[in-house]
C-alpha atoms as a PDB file:
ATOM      1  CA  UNK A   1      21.383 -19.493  -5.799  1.00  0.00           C
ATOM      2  CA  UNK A   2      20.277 -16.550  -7.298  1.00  0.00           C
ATOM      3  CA  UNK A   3      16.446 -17.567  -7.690  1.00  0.00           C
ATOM      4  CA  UNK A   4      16.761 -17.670  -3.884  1.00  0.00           C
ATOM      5  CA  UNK A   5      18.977 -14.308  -3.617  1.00  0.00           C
ATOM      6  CA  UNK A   6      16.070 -12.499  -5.936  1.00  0.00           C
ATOM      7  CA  UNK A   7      13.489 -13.956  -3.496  1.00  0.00           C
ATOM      8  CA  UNK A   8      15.085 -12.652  -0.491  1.00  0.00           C
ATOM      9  CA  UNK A   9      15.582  -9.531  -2.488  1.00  0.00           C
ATOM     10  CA  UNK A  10      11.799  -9.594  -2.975  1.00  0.00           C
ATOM     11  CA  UNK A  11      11.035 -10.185   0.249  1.00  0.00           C
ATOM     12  CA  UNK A  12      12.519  -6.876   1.425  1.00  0.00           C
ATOM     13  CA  UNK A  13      11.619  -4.680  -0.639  1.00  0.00           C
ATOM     14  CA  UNK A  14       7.799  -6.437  -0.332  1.00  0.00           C
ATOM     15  CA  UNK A  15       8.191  -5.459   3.731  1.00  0.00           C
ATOM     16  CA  UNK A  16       9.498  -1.885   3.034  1.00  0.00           C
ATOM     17  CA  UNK A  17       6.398  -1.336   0.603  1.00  0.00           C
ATOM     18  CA  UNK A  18       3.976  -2.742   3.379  1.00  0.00           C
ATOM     19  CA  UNK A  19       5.542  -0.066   5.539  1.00  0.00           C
ATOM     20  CA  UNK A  20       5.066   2.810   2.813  1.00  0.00           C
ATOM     21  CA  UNK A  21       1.311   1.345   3.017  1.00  0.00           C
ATOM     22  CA  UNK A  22       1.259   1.580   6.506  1.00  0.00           C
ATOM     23  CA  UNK A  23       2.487   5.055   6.584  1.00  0.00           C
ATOM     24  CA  UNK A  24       0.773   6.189   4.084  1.00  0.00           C
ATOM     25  CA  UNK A  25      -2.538   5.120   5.577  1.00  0.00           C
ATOM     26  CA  UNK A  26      -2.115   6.393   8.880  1.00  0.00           C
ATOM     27  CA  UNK A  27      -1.292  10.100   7.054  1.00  0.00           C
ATOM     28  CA  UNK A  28      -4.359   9.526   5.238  1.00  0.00           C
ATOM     29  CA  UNK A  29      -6.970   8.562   7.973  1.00  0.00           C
ATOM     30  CA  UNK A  30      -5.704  11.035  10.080  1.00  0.00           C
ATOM     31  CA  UNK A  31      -6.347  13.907   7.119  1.00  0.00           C
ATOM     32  CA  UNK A  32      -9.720  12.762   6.317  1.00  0.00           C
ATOM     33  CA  UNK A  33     -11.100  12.041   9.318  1.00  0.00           C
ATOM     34  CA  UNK A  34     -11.195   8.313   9.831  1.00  0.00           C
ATOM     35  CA  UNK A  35     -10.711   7.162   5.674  1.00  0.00           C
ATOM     36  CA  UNK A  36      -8.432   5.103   4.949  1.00  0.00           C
ATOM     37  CA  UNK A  37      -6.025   5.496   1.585  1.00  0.00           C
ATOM     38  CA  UNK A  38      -5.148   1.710   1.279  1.00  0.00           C
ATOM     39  CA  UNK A  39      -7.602  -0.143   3.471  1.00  0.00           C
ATOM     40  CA  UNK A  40     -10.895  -0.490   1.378  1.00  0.00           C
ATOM     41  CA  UNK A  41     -12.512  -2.770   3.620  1.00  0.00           C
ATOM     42  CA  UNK A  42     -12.289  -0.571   6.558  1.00  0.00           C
ATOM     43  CA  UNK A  43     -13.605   2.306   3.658  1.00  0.00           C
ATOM     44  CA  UNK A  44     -16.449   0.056   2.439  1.00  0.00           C
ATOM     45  CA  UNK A  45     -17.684   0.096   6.186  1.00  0.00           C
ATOM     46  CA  UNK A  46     -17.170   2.698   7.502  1.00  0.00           C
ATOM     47  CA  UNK A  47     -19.443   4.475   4.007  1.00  0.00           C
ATOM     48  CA  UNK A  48     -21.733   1.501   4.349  1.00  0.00           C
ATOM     49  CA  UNK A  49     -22.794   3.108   8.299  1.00  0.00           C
ATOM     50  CA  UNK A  50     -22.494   6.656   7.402  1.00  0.00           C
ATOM     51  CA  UNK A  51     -25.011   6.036   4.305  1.00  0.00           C
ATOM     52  CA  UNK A  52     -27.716   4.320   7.070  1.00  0.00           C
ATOM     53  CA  UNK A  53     -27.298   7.137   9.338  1.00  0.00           C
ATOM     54  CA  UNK A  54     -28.082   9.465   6.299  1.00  0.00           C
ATOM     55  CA  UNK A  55     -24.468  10.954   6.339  1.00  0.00           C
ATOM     56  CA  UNK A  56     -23.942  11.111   2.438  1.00  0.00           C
ATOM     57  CA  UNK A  57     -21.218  12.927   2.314  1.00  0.00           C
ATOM     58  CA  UNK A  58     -19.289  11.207   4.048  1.00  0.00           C
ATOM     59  CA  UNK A  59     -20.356   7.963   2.594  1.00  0.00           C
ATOM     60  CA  UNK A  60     -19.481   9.572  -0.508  1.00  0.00           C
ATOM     61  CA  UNK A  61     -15.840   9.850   0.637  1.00  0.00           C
ATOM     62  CA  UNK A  62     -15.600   6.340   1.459  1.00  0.00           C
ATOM     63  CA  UNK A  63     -16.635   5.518  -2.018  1.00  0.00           C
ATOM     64  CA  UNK A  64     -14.653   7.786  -4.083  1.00  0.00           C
ATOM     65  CA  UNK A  65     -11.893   6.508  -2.424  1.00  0.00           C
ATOM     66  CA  UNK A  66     -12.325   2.786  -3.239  1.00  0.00           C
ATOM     67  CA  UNK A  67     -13.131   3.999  -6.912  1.00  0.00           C
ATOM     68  CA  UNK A  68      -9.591   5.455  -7.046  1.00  0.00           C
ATOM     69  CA  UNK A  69      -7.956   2.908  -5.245  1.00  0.00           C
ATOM     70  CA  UNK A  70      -9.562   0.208  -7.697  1.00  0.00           C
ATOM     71  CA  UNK A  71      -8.501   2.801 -10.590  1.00  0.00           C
ATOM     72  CA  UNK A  72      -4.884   2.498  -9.411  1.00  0.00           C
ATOM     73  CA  UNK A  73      -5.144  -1.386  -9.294  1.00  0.00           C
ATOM     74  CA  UNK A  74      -6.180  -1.015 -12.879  1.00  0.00           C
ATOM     75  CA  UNK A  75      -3.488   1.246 -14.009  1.00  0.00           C
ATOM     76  CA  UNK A  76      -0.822  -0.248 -12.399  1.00  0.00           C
ATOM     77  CA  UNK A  77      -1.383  -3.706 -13.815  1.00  0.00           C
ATOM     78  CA  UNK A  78      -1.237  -2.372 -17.365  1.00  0.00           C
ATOM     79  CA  UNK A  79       1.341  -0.166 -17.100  1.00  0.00           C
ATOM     80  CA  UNK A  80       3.108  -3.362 -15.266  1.00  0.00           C
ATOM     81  CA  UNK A  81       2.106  -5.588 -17.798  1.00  0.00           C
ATOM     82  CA  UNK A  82       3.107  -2.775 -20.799  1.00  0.00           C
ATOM     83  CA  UNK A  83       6.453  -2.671 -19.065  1.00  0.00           C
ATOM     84  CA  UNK A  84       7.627  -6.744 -19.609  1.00  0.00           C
ATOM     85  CA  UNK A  85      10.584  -7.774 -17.671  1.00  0.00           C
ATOM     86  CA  UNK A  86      10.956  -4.463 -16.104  1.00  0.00           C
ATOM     87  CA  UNK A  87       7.703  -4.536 -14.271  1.00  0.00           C
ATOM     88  CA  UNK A  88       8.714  -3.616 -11.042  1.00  0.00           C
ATOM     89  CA  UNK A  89      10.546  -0.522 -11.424  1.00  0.00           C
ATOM     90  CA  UNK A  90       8.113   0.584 -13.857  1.00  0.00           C
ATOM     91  CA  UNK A  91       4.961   0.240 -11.539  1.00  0.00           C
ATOM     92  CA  UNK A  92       7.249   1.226  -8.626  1.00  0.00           C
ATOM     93  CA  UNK A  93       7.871   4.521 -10.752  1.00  0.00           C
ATOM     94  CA  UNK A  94       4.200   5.230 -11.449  1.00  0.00           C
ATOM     95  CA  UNK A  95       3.783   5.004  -7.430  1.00  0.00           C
ATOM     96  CA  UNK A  96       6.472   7.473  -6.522  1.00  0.00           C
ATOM     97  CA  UNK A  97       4.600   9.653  -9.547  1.00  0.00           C
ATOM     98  CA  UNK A  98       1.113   9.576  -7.871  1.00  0.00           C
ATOM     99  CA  UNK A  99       3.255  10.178  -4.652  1.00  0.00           C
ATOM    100  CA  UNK A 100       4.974  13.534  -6.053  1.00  0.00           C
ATOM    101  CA  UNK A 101       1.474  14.713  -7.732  1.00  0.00           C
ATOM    102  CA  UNK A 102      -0.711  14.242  -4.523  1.00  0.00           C
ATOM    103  CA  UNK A 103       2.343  16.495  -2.679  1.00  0.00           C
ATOM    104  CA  UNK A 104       2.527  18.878  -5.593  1.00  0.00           C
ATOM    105  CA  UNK A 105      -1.976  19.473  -5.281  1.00  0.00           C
ATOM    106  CA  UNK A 106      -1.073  19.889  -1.848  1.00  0.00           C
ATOM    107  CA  UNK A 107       1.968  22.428  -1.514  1.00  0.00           C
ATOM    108  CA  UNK A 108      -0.401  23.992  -4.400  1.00  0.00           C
ATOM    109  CA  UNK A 109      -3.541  24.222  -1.838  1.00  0.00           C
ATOM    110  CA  UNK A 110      -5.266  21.789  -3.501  1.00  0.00           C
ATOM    111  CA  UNK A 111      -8.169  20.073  -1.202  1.00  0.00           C
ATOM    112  CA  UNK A 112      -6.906  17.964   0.713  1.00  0.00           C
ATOM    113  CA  UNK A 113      -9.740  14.875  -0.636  1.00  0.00           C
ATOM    114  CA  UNK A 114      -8.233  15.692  -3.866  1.00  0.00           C
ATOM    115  CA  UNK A 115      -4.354  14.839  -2.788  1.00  0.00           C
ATOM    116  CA  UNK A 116      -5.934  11.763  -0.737  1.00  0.00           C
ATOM    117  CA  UNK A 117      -7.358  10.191  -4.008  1.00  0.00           C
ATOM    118  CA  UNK A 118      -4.285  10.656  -5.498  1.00  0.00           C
ATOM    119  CA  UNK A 119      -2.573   8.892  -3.348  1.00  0.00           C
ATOM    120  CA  UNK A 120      -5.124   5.794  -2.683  1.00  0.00           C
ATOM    121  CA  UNK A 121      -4.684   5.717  -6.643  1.00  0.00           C
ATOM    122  CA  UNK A 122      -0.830   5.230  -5.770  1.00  0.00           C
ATOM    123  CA  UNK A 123      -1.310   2.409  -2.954  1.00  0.00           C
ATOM    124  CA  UNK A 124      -3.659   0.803  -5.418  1.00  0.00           C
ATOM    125  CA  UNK A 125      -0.899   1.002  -8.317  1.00  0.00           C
ATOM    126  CA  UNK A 126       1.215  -0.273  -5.332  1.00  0.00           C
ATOM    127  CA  UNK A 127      -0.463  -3.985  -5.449  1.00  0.00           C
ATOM    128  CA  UNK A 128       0.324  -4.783  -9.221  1.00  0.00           C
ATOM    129  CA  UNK A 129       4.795  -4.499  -7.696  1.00  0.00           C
ATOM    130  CA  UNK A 130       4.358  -8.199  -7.567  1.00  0.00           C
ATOM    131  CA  UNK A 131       1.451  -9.294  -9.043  1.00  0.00           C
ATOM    132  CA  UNK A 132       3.290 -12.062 -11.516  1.00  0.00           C
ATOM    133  CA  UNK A 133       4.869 -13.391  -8.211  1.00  0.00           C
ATOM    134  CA  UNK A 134       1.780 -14.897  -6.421  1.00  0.00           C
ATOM    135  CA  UNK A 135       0.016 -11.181  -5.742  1.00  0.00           C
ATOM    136  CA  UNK A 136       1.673 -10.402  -2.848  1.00  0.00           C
ATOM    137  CA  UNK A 137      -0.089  -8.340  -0.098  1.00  0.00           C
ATOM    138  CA  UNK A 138       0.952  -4.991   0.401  1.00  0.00           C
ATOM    139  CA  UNK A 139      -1.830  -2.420   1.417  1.00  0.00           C
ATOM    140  CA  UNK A 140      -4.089  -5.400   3.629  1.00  0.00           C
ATOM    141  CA  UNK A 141      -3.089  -7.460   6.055  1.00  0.00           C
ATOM    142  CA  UNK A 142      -6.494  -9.605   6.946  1.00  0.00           C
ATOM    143  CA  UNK A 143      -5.250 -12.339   4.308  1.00  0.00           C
ATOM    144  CA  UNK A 144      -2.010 -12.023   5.484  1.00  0.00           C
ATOM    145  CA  UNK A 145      -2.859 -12.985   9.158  1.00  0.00           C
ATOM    146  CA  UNK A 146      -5.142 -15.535   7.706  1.00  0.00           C
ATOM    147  CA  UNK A 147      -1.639 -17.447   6.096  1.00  0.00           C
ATOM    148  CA  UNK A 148      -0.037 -16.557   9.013  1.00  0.00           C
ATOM    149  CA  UNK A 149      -2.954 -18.730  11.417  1.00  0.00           C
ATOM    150  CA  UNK A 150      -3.570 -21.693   8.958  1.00  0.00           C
ATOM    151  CA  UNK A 151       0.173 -22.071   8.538  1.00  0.00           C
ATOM    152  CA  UNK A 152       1.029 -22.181  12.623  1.00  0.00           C
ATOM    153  CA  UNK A 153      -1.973 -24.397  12.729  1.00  0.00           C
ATOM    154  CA  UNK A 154      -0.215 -26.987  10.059  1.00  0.00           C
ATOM    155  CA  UNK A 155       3.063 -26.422  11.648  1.00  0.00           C
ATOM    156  CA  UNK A 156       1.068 -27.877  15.288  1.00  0.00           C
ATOM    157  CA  UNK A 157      -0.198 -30.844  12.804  1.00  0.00           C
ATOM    158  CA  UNK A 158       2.916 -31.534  11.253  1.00  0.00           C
ATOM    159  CA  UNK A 159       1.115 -30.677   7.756  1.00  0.00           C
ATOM    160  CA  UNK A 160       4.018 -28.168   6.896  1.00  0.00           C
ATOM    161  CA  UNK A 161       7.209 -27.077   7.506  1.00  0.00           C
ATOM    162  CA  UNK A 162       6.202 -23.310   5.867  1.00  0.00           C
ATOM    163  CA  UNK A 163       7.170 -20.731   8.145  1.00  0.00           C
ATOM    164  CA  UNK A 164       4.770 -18.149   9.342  1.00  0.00           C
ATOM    165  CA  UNK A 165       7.505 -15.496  10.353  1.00  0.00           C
ATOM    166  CA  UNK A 166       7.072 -13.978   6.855  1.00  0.00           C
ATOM    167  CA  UNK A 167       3.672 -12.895   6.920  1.00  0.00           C
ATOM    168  CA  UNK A 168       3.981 -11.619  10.862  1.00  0.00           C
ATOM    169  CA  UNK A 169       6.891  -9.599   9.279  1.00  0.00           C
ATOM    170  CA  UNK A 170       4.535  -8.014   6.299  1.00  0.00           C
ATOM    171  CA  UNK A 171       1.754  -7.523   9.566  1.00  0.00           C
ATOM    172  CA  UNK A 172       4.218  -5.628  11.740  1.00  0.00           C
ATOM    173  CA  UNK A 173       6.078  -3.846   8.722  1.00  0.00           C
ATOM    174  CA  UNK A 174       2.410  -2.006   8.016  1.00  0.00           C
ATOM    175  CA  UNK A 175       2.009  -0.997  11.738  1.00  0.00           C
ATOM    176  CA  UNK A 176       5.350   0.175  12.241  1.00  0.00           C
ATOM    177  CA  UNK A 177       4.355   1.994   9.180  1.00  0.00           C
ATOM    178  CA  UNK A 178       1.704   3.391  10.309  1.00  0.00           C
ATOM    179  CA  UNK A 179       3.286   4.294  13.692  1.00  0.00           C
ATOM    180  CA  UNK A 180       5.769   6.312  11.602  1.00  0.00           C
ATOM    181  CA  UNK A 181       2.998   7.786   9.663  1.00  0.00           C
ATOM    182  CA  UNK A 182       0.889   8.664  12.602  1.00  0.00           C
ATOM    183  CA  UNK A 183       4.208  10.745  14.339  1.00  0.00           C
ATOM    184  CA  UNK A 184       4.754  12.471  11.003  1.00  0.00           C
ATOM    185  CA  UNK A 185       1.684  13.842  10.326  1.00  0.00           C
ATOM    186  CA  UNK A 186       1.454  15.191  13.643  1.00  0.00           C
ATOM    187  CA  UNK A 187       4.681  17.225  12.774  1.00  0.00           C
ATOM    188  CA  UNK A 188       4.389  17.918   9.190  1.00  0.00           C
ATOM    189  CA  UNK A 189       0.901  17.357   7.863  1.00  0.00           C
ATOM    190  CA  UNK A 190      -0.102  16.115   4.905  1.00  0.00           C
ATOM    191  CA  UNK A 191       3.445  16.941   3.598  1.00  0.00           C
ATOM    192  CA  UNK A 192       4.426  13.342   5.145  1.00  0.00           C
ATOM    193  CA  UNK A 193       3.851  11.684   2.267  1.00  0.00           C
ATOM    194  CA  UNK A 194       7.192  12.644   1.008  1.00  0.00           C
ATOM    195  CA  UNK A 195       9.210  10.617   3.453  1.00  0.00           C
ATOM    196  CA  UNK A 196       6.950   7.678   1.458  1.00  0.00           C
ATOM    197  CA  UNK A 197       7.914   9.038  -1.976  1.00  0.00           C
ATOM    198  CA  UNK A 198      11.508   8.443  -1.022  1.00  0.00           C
ATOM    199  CA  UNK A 199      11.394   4.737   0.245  1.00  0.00           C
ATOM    200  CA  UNK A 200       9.150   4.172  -2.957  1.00  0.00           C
ATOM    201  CA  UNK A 201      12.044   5.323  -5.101  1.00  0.00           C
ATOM    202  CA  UNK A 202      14.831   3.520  -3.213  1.00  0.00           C
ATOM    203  CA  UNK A 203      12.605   0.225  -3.854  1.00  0.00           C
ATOM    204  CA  UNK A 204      12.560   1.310  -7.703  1.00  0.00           C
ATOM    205  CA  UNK A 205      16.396   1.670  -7.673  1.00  0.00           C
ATOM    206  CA  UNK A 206      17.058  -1.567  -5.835  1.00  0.00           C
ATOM    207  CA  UNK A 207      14.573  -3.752  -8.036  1.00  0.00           C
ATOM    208  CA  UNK A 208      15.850  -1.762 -11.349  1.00  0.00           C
ATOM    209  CA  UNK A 209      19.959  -2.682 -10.512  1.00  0.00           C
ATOM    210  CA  UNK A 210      18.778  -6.501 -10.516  1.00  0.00           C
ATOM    211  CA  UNK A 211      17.182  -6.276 -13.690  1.00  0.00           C
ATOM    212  CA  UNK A 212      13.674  -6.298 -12.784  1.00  0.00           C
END
């Protein structure tokens, strides 16, 4: 009973973390013009046809982005990994810290690339939440549709009884994110990222009172 209360625990606090995502990505393409914060395949294109048409600056963008991203994926599983048993809350904690600095360079007119690194650095450290329960997806949703097709397909072949109502959820959790993020940065800027900062630490609290 309570392996399957802890999943279902897991499971919504894995959808409001694919919203922060969302959100947070939206702010972010918006505030660099068309750069994503959590999407690096969308980055690596996007540099890949501004280096052809000579535009290296903003190919450079692209690429400093997925750098920091990949550096938060990096940090985040070793702090996880430091932290034992109470992986979650720990990693969950160094997001809401990347979070608070990126708003901190900002409300200190900081550039505004600067406070976006930051914060890819964050939805990077974001991934390693559960990364010693299967990896699940929080920042990218391609894989996640993926599941989502092969396991309606098996369903039609009688193959599997898996549902694919999960991974739809994750899907539209990140847009409705992003939605959210979209609206607030129209109204606040690149001071939107707090509303993510909060949800992160709500997710800490919740996954730190069950002991994880």
């Amino acid at each position: 009973m309570k392996r399957t209360h802890d999943r279902r625990r897991d499971a919504h606090v894995a959808l409001g973390l694919a919203a922060v995502a969302g959100f947070v990505d939206a702010v972010g393409f918006l505030a660099l013009g068309g750069f994503f914060v959590s999407f690096m395949t969308g980055n690596t294109t996007r540099a890949a046809v501004e280096l052809t048409a000579g535009h290296l600056g903003a190919a450079a963008v692209g690429l400093v982005v997925i750098v920091s991203f990949v550096g938060g994926v990096v940090t985040g599983s070793l702090v996880g990994d430091l932290a034992g048993r109470r992986r979650k809350t720990v990693v969950l904690l160094l997001v809401a810290v990347l979070l608070a600095a990126a708003g901190v360079v900002h409300l200190g007119g900081g550039a505004t690339l600067v406070s976006a690194l930051i914060v890819a650095a964050a939805m990077g450290a974001e991934n390693a939440v559960f990364e010693r329960d299967g990896g699940i997806s929080l920042t990218y949703m391609t894989g996640t549709l993926v599941t989502m097709a092969r396991t309606i397909a098996a369903r039609i072949q009688g193959r599997s009884s898996e549902s694919w109502v999960r991974p739809l959820m994750m899907w539209a959790a990140l847009a409705g994110g992003a939605i959210l993020g979209a609206a607030a940065f129209a109204i606040v800027g690149l001071g939107a990222p707090v509303v993510a900062l909060v949800a992160v630490l709500v997710a800490a609290g919740v996954v730190f009172s069950m002991g994880d």
